[in-house]
N, C-alpha and C. Protein backbone atom coordinates (compact mmCIF):
# COMPACT_ATOMS: atom_id res chain seq x y z
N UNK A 1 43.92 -16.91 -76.48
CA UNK A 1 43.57 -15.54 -76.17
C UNK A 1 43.05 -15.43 -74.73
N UNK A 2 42.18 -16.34 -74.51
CA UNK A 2 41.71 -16.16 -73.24
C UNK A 2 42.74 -16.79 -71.89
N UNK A 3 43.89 -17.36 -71.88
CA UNK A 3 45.11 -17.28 -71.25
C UNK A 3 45.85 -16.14 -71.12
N UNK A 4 45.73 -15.68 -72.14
CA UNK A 4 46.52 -14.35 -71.66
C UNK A 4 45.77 -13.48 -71.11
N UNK A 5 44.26 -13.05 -71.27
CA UNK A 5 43.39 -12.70 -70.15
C UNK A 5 43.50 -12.60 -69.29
N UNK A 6 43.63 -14.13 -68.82
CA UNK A 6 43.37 -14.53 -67.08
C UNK A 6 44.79 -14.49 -66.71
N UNK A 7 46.31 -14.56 -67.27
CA UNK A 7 47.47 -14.06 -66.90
C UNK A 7 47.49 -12.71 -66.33
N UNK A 8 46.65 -11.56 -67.30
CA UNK A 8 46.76 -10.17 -67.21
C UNK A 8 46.12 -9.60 -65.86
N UNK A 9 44.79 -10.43 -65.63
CA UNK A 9 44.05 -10.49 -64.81
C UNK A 9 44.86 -10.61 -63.48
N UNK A 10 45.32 -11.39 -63.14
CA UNK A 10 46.18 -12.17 -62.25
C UNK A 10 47.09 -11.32 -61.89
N UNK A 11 47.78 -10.76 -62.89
CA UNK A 11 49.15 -9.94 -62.57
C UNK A 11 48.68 -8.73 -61.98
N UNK A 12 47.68 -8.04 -63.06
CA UNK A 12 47.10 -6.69 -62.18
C UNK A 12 46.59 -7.06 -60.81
N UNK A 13 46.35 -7.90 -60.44
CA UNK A 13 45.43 -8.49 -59.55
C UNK A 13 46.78 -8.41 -58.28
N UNK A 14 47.74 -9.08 -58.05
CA UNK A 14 48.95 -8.68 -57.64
C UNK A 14 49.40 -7.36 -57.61
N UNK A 15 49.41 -6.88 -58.42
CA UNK A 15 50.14 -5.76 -58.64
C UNK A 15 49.34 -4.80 -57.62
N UNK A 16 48.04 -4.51 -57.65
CA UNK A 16 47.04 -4.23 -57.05
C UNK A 16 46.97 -4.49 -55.58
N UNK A 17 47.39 -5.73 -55.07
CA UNK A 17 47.18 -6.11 -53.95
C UNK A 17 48.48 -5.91 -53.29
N UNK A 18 49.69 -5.61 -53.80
CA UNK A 18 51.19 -5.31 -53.37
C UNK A 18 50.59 -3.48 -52.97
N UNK A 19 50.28 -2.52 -53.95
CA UNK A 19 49.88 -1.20 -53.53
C UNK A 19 49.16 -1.33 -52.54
N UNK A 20 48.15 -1.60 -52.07
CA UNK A 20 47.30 -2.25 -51.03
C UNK A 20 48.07 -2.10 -49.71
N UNK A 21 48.92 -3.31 -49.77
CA UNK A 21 49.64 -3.56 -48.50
C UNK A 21 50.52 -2.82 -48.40
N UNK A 22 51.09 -1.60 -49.49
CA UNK A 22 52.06 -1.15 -48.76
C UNK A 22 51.86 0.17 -49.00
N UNK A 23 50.70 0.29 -48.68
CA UNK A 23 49.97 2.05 -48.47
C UNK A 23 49.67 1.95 -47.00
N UNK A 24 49.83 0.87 -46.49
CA UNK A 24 49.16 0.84 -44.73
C UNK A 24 50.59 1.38 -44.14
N UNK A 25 50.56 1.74 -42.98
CA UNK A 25 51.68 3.03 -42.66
C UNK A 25 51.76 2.30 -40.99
N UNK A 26 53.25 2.51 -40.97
CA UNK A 26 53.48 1.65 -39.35
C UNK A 26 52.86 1.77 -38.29
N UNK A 27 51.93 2.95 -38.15
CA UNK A 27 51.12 3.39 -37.46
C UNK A 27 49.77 2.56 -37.16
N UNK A 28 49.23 2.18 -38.54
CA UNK A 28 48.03 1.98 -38.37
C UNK A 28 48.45 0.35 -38.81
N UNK A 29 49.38 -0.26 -38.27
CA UNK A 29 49.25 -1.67 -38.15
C UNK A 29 49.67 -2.50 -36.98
N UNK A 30 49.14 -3.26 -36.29
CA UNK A 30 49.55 -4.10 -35.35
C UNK A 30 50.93 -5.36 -35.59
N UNK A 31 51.93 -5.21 -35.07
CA UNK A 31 53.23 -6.13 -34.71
C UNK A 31 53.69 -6.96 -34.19
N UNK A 32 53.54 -8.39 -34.88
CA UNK A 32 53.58 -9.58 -33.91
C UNK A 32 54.92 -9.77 -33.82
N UNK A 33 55.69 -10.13 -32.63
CA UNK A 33 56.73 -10.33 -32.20
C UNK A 33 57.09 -12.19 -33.00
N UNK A 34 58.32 -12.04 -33.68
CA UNK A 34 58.88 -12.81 -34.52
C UNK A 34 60.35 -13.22 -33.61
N UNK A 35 61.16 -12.96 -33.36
CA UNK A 35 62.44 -13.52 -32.90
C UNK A 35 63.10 -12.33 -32.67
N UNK A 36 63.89 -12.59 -31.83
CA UNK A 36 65.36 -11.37 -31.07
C UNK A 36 64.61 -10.75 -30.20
N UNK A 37 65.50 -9.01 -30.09
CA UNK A 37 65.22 -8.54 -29.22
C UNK A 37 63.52 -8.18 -29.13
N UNK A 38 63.53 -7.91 -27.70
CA UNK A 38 61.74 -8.02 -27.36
C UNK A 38 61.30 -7.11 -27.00
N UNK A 39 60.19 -6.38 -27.24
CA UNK A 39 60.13 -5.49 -26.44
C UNK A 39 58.19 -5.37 -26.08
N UNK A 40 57.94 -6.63 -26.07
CA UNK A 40 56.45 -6.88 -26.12
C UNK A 40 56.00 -8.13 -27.31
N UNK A 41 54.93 -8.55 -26.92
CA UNK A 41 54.31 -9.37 -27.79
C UNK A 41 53.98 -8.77 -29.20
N UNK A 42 53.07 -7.62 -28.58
CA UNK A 42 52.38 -6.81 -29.87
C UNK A 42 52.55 -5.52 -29.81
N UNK A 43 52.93 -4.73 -30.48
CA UNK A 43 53.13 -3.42 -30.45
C UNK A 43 52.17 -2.77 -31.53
N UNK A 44 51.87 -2.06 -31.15
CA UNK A 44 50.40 -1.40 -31.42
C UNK A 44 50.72 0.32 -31.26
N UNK A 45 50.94 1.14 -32.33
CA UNK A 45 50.79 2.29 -32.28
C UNK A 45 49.85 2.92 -31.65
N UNK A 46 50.13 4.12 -31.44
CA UNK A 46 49.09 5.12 -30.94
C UNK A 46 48.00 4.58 -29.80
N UNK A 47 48.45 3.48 -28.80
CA UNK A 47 47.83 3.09 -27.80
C UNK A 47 48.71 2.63 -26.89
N UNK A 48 49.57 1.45 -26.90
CA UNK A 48 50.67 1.10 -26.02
C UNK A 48 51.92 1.78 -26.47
N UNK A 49 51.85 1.85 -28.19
CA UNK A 49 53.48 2.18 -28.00
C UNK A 49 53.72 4.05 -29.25
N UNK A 50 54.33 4.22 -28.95
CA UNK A 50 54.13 6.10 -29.92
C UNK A 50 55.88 5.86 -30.72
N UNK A 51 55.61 6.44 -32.03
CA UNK A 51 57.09 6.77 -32.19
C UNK A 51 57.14 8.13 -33.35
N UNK A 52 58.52 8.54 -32.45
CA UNK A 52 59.11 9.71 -32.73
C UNK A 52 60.30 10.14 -33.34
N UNK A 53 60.29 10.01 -34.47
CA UNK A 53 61.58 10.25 -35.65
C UNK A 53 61.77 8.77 -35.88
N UNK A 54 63.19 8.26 -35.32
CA UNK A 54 63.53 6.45 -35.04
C UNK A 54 63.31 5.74 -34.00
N UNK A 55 62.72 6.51 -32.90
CA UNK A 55 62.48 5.96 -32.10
C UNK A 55 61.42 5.41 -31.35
N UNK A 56 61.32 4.28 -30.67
CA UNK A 56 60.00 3.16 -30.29
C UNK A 56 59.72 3.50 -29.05
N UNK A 57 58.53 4.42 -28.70
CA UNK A 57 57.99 4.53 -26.92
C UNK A 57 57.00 4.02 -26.14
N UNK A 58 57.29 3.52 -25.08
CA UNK A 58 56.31 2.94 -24.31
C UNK A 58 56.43 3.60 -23.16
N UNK A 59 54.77 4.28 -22.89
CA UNK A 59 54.41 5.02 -21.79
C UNK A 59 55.80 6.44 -21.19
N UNK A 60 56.04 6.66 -22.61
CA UNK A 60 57.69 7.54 -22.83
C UNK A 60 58.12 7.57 -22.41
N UNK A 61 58.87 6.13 -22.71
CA UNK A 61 60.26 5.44 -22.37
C UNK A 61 60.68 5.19 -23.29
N UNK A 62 61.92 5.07 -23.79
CA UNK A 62 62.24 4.97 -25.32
C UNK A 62 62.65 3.17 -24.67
N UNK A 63 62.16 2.85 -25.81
CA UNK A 63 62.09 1.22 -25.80
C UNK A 63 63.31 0.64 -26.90
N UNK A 64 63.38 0.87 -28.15
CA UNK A 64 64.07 0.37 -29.35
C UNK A 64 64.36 2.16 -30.55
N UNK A 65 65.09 1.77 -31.46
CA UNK A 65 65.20 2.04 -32.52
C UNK A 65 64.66 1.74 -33.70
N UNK A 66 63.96 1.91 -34.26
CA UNK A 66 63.54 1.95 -35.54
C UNK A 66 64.59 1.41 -36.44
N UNK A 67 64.68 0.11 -37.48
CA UNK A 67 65.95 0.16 -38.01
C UNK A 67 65.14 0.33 -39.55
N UNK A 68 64.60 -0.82 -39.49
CA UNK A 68 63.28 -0.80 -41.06
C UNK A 68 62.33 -1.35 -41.44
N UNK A 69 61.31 -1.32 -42.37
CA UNK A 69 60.52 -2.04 -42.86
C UNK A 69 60.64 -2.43 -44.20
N UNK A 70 60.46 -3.78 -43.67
CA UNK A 70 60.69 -4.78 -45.15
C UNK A 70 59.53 -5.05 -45.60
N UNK A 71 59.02 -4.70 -46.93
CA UNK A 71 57.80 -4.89 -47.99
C UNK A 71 58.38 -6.83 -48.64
N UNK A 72 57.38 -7.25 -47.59
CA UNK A 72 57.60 -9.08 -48.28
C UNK A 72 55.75 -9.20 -48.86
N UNK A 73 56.48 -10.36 -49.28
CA UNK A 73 54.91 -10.60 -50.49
C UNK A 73 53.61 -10.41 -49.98
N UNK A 74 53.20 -11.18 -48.73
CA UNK A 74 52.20 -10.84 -48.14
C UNK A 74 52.03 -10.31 -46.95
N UNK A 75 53.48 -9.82 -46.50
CA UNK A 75 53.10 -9.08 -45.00
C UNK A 75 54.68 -8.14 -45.04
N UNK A 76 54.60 -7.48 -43.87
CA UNK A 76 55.26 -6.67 -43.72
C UNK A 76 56.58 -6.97 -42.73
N UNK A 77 57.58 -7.06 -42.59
CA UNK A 77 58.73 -7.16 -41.27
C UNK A 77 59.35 -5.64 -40.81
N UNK A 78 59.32 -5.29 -39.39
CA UNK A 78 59.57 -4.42 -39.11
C UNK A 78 60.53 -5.40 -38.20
N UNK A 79 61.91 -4.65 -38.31
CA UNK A 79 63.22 -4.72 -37.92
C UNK A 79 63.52 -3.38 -36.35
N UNK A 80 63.79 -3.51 -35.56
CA UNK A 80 64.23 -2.88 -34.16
C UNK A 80 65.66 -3.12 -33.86
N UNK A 81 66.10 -2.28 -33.04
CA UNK A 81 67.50 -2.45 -32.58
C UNK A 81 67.54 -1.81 -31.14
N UNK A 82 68.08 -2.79 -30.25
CA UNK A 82 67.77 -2.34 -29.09
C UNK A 82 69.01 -1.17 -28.76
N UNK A 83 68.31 -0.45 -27.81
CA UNK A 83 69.08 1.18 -27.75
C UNK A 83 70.67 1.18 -27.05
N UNK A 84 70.50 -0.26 -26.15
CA UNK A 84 72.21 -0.18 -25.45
C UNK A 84 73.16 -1.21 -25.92
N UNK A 85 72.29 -1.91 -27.66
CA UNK A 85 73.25 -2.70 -28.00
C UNK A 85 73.32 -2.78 -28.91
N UNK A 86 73.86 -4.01 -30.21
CA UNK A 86 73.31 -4.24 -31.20
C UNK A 86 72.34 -5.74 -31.81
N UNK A 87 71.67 -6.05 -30.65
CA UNK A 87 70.45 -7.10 -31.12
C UNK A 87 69.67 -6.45 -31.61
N UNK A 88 68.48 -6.98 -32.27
CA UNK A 88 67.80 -6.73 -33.44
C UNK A 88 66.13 -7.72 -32.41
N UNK A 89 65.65 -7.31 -33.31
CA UNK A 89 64.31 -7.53 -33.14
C UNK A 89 63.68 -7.63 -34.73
N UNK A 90 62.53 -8.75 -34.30
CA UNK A 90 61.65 -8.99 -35.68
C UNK A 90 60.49 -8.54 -35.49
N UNK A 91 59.77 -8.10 -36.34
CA UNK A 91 57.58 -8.19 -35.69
C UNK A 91 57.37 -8.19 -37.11
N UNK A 92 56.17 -8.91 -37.48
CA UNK A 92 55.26 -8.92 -38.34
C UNK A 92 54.12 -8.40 -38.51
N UNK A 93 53.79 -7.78 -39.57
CA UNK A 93 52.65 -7.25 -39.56
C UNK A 93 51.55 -8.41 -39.37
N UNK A 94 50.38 -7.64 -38.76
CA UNK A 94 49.15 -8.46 -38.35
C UNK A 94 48.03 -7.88 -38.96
């Protein structure tokens, strides 16, 4: 009995901590640069960089495209596409 407790425990406990991480909004998270196209180390909303519909600005310049965000177990991947081609960009949430 008390295994299945600490299973139930565990799972809500997950389940809980997945809503968590993916109530935080691209805005209010910092982006560590992962591989491909670049467009900075860290991209940081609403201070270095602003975005508007799909698109990524710095000091409004359109920098990238918006392609998506991937919900992974414990962090987040935001995907870019640079505007005059088709490389890609990685960042991780921080």
């Amino acid at each position: 009995m008390t295994v299945k407790i600490l299973y139930r425990n565990i799972l809500l406990s997950v389940c809980f901590l997945i809503i968590i991480i993916s109530c935080t909004s691209i805005e209010n998270t910092k982006w560590k640069f992962r591989n491909g196209f670049y467009i900075g180390d860290l991209i940081i909303f609403k201070s270095s960089h602003i975005i508007k519909n799909d698109t990524i600005f710095s000091n409004e310049t359109p920098k990238a495209i918006l392609i998506e965000i991937e919900q992974r177990i414990t962090d987040k991947l935001l995907i870019i596409k640079d505007l005059n081609g088709n490389a890609l960009g990685y960042y991780c949430s921080k």
